[in-house]
Structure formats: structure tokens, C-alpha cells
Protein backbone atom coordinates (compact mmCIF):
# COMPACT_ATOMS: atom_id res chain seq x y z
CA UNK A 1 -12.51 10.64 8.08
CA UNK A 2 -10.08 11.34 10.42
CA UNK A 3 -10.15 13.61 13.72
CA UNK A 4 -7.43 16.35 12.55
CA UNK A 5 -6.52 16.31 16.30
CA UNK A 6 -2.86 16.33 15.36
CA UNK A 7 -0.47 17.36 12.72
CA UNK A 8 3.07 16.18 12.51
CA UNK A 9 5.43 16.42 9.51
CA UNK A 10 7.79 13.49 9.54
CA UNK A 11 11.06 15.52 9.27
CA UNK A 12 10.53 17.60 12.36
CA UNK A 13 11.51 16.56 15.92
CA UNK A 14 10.98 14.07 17.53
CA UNK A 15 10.60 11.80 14.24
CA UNK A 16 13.64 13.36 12.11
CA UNK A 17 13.39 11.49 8.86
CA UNK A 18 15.85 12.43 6.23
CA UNK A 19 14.27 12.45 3.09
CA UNK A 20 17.62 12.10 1.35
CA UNK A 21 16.37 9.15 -0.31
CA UNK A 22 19.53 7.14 0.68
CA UNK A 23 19.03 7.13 4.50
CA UNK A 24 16.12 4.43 5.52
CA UNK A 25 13.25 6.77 7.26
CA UNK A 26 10.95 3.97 7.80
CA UNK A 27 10.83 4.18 11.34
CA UNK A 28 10.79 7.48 11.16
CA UNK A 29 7.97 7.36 9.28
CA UNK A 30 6.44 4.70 11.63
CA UNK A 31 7.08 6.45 14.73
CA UNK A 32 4.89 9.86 13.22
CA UNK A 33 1.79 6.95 12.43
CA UNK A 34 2.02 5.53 15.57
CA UNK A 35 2.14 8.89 17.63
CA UNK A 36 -1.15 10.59 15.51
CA UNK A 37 -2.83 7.48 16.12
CA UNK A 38 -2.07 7.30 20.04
CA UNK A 39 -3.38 11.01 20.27
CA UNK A 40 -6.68 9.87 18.75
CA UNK A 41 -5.74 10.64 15.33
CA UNK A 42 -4.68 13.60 12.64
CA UNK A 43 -2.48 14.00 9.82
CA UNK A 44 1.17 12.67 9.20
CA UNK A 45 2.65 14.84 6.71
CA UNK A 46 5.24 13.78 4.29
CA UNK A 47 7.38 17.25 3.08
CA UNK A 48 7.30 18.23 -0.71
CA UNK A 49 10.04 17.76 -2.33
CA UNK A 50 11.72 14.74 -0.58
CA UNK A 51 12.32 11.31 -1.23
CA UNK A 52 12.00 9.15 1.83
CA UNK A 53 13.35 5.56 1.38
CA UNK A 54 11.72 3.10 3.51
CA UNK A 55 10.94 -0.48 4.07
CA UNK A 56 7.04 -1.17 4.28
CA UNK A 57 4.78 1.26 6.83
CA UNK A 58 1.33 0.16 8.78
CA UNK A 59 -1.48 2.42 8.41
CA UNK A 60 -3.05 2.81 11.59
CA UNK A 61 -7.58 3.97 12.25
CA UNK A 62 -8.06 7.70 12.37
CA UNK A 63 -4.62 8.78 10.60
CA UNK A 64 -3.81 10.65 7.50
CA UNK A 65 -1.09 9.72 5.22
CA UNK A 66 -0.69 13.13 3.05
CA UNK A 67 2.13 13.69 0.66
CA UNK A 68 2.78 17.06 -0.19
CA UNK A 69 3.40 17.97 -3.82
CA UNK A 70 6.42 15.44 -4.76
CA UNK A 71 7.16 13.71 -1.90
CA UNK A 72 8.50 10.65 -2.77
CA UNK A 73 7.85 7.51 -0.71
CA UNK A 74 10.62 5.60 -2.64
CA UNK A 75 10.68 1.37 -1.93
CA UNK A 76 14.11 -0.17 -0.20
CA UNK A 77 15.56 -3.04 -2.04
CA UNK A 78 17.17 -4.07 1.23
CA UNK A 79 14.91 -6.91 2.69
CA UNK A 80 16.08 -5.77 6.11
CA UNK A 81 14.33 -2.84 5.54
CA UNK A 82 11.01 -4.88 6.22
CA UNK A 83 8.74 -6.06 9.52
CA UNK A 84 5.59 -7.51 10.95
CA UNK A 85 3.77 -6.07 13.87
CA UNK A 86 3.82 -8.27 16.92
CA UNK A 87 2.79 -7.77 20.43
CA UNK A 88 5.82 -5.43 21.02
CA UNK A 89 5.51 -3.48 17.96
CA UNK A 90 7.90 -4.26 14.86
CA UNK A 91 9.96 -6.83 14.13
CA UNK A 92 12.26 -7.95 11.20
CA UNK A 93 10.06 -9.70 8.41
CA UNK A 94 12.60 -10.55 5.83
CA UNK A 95 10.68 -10.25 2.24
CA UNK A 96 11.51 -12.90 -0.44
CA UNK A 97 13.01 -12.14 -3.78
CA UNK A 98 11.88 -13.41 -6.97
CA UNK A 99 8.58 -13.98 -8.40
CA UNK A 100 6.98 -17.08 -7.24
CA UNK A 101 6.91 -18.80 -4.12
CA UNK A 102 5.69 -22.36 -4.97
CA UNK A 103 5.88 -23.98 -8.14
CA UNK A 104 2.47 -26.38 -7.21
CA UNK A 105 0.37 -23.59 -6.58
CA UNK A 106 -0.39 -21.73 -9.86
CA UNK A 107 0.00 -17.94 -9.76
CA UNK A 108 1.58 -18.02 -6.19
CA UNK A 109 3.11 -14.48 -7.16
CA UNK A 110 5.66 -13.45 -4.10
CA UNK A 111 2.73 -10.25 -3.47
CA UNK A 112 0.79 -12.43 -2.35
CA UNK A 113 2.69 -13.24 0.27
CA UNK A 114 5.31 -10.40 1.26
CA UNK A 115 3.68 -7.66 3.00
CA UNK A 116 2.49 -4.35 0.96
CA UNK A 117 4.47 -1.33 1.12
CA UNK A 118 1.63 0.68 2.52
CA UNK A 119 -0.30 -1.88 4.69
CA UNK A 120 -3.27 -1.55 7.23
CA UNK A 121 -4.16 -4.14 9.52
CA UNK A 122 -7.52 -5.84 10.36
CA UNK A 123 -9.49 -3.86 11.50
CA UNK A 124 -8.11 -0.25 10.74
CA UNK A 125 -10.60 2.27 10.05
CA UNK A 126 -11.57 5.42 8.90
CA UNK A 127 -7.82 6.18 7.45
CA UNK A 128 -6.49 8.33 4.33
CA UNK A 129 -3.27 8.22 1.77
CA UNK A 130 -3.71 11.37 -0.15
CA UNK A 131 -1.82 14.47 -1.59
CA UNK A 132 -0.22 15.00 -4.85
CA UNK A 133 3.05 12.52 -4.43
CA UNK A 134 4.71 9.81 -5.57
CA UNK A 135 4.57 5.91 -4.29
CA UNK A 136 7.95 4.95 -6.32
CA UNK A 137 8.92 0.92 -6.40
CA UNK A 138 12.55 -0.48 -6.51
CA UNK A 139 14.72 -0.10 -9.52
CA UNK A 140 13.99 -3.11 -12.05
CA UNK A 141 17.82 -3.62 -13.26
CA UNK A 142 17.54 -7.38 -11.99
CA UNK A 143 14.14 -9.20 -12.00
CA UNK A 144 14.94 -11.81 -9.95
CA UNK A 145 16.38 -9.39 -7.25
CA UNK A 146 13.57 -7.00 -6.93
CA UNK A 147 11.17 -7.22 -3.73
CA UNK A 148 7.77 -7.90 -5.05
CA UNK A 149 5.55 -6.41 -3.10
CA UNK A 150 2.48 -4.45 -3.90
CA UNK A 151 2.63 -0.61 -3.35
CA UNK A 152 -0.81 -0.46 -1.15
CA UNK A 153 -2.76 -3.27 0.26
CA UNK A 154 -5.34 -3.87 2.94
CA UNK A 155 -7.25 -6.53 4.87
CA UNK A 156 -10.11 -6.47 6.99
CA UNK A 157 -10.17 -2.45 7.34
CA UNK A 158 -13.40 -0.21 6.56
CA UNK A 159 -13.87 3.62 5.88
CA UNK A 160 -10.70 4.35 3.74
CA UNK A 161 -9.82 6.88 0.89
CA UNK A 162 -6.94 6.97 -1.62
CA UNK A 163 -6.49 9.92 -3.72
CA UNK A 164 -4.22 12.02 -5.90
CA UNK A 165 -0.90 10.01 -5.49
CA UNK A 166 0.90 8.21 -7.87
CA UNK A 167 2.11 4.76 -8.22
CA UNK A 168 5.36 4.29 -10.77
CA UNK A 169 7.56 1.45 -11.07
CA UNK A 170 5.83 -1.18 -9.80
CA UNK A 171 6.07 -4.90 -10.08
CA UNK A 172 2.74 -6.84 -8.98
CA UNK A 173 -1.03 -5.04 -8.50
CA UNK A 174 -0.77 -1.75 -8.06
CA UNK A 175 -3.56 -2.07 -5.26
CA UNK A 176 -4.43 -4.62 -3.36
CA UNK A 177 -7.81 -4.33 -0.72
CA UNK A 178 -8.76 -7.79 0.30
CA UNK A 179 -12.18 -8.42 2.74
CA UNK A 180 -12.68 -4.72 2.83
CA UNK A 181 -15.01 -2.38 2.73
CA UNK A 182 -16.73 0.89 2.72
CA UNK A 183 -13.73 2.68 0.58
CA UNK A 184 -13.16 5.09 -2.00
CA UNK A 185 -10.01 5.42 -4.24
CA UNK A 186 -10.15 8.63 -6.27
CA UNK A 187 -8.16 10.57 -8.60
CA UNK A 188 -5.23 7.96 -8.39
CA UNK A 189 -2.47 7.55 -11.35
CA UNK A 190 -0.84 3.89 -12.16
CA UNK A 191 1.53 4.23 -14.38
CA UNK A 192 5.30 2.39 -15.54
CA UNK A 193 4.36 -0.95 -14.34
CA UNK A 194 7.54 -3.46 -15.06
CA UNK A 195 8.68 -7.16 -14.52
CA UNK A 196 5.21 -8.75 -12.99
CA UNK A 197 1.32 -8.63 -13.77
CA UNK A 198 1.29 -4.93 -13.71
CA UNK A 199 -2.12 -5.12 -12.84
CA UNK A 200 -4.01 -2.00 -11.19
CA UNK A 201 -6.27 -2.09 -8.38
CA UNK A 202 -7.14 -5.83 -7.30
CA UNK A 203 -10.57 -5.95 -5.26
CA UNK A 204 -11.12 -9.56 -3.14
CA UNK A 205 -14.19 -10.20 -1.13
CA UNK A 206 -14.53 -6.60 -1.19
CA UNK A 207 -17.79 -4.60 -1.06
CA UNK A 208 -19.01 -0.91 -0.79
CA UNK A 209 -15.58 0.03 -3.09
CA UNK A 210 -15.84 3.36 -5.57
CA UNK A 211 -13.18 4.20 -7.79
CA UNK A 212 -13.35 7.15 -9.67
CA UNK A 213 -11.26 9.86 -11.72
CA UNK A 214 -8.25 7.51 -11.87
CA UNK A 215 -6.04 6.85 -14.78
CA UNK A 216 -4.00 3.92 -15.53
CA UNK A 217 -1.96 2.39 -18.10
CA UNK A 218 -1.15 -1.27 -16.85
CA UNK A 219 0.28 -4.25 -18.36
CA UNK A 220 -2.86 -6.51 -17.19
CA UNK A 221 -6.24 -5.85 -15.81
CA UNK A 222 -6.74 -2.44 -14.47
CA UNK A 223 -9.48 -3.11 -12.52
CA UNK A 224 -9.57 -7.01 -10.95
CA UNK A 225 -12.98 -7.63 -9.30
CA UNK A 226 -13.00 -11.15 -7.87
CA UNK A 227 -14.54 -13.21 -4.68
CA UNK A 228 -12.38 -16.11 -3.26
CA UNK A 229 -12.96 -18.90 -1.11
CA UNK A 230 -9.81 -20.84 0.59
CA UNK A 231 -7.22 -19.72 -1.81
CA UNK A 232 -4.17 -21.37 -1.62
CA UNK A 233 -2.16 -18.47 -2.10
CA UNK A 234 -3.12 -16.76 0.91
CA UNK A 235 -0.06 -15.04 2.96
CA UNK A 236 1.16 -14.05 6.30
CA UNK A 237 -1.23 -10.44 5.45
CA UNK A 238 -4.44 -12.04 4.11
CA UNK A 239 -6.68 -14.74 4.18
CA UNK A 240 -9.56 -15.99 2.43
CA UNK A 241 -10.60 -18.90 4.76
CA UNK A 242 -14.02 -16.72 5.38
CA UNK A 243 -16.11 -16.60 2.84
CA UNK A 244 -17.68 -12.36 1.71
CA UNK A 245 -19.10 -12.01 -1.61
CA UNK A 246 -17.61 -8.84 -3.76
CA UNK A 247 -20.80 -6.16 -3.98
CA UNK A 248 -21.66 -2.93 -4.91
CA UNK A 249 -18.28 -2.11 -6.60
CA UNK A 250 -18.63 1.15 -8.83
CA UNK A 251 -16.13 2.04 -11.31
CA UNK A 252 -16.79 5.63 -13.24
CA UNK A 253 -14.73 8.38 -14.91
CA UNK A 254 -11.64 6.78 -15.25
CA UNK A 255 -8.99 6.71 -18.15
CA UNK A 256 -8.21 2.57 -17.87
CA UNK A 257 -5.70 1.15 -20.48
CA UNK A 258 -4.38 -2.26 -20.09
């Protein structure tokens, strides 16, 4: 899925990320994505062992994401942690605290509209998250001061794979692909889900989806198959203003509790 071209680990020069789990690596982290993809593609390597703090990350056509065995990619509770791509690259996107945004809009969950942890634009392609580590969300002491935002979500991307990682701690869907297509998420734990839905993977509009081998234990639907049409709830990362039907979604061999 990807070209393999290049292989970087994220705490060598020139990207130097900490993994201390105190010091924000974010851009670290962003600055090994963006390179891999610039040289046509290959694999960004998160080190074993480490826990790497970090606001959210963009996903970018042709890269691998691959944890090595416990690597950590632990969520910031500091909102200035966070950004939005624009024309220049990155800038500050401040997510909200809480867990709704509008009180007229039913369900108007504060996922919905902060960006995911793990995000991939419109029109990414032919990406991977994979390797046996750890997607870890903010501590839960406080409800009403975590970040709610889900651990992986996409829009408008094709050709993907998720596999062997774990998601802990989390306070919305675990997964969230919206408009997407032609993807496979295997082998993936959801577990610990805390102060939210809890839900697992939530498919929108999606089609040409398999998800297979996973096991979770959520606190609402596991797996959340649904088409949409103009949904008020839609964000600064998604949209549903197009209509796409959800098709040829195969679920098989997992272990689902809810």
C-alpha cells in the first residue's frame, strides 16, 4: 500500500522527538509524515517502548504509520497542542472542552466537530496505522475538561488499513471513517472506553469497508453502520452535504461486546 521508498524513525535526526511522554513531539511527529510523503512515500516509525505525547497528526497518501511493540501515542490535554492544515502548513486549531457543542442540535457530541487525533485529509490514499502499540486518550479525572476527540478518523480518503494497535481510554467513537472507501481495519483492540458514547468503529457514507479479527468491549455500539444526508452536526473535518450510500461493509471474526 505504500512505496517503502523511505524509512525514518521519529526519534532520530532531523525529527528528534522525545518520547518522554511529557515533552509535546507532535511536530516531531508531523515533520517525519510530511518528509516520507514528500519522498514519494515509506514508513514513519514510532520506537518501542516510548510514549510520545502529542496534539492531533495528519496522515498523509503513500505513508506508513507503524508503532513498534508499545509505543505509545499518548493524547495532550493542552488544546494548544492542536491545528488545522492551511495553505502554509499548520496552524493553531484550539479544540473545545466538554461534551456538546449546541444544545438545539441533538447529539452534537464535541467529536464531531474537533479534529481526530489521527486524521487524513480528503483525498489521502493508499496509507497504513499498524504495529503492535498503543493509541492512549487523555486522563478522565474531570469530564468536562477532557478534549473529546476521536482517536482515528477520516474523510474522503480511499485504500487504507488499520491493524494491530490499540485504542484505551477513549471518550467518543473509537473510529471514525466518514465518505470513505476501499479500507480494511484488522486485528484492532478497543478497549477502556470512559465519559462519552464509547462507541467503536463509526462507518458514514462509507463503502468497500472490512473489519476483521478485532476485539472490542465498548460502552455503545461496536460497530455503527449508517448513511447521512445534510447532518447538522457536521464539523470543520467532515461533511455530509453529498449524498454516498454505505455498501458492501463486511464485518467477520471479531470478539464485539457492547
Amino acid at each position: 500500500m505504500t512505496n517503502n521508498q523511505l524509512t525514518v524513525r521519529v526519534c532520530e535526526a532531523p525529527f528528534c522527538a522525545k518520547g518522554d511522554g511529557i515533552t509535546n513531539d507532535r511536530a516531531s511527529i508531523q515533520a517525519a509524515i510530511d518528509c516520507v510523503a514528500a519522498n514519494g512515500g515509506g514508513t514513519v516509525i514510532l520506537d518501542a517502548g516510548k510514549v510520545y505525547l502529542s496534539g492531533n497528526l495528519f496522515l498523509k497518501s503513500h505513508v506508513e504509520l507503524h508503532f513498534e511493540d508499545g509505543a505509545t501515542l499518548l493524547q495532550s490535554s493542552e488544546a494548544d497542542d492542536y491545528v488545522k492544515p492551511v495553505d502554509t502548513g499548520y496552524a493553531l486549531c484550539r479544540p473545545q472542552y466538554g461534551h456538546n457543542l449546541y444544545s438545539h442540535i441533538k447529539w452534537s457530541h464535541l467529536w464531531y466537530y474537533n479534529y481526530p487525533l489521527l486524521f487524513a485529509e480528503p483525498g489521502t490514499h493508499d496509507f497504513k496505522i499498524s504495529g503492535h502499540g498503543i493509541v492512549k486518550m487523555m486522563p478522565d479525572d474531570e469530564p468536562e475538561k477532557i478534549l473529546k476527540v476521536c482517536p482515528i478518523g477520516f474523510y474522503r480518503v480511499h485504500h487504507f488499513e488499520i491493524s494491530d494497535i490499540t485504542i484505551t481510554n477513549y471518550h467518543s467513537y473509537a473510529m471514525m471513517p466518514f465518505t470513505s472507501d476501499h479500507g480494511v481495519i484488522r486485528n484492532v483492540t478497543v478497549e477502556k472506553w470512559s465519559h462519552g458514547n464509547g462507541d467503536g468503529i463509526c462507518l458514514m457514507n462509507c463503502q468497500h469497508i472490512r473489519i476483521t479479527g478485532c476485539k472490542m468491549h465498548t460502552g455503545d455500539d461496536s460497530v455503527y453502520i449508517f448513511s447521512s444526508y445534510k447532518d447538522p452536526r457536521g464539523g470543520g473535518w467532515w461533511s455530509s452535504d453529498e449524498p454516498q450510500a454505505s455498501l458492501n461493509i463486511e464485518v467477520d471474526h471479531c470478539d464485539l461486546k457492547s
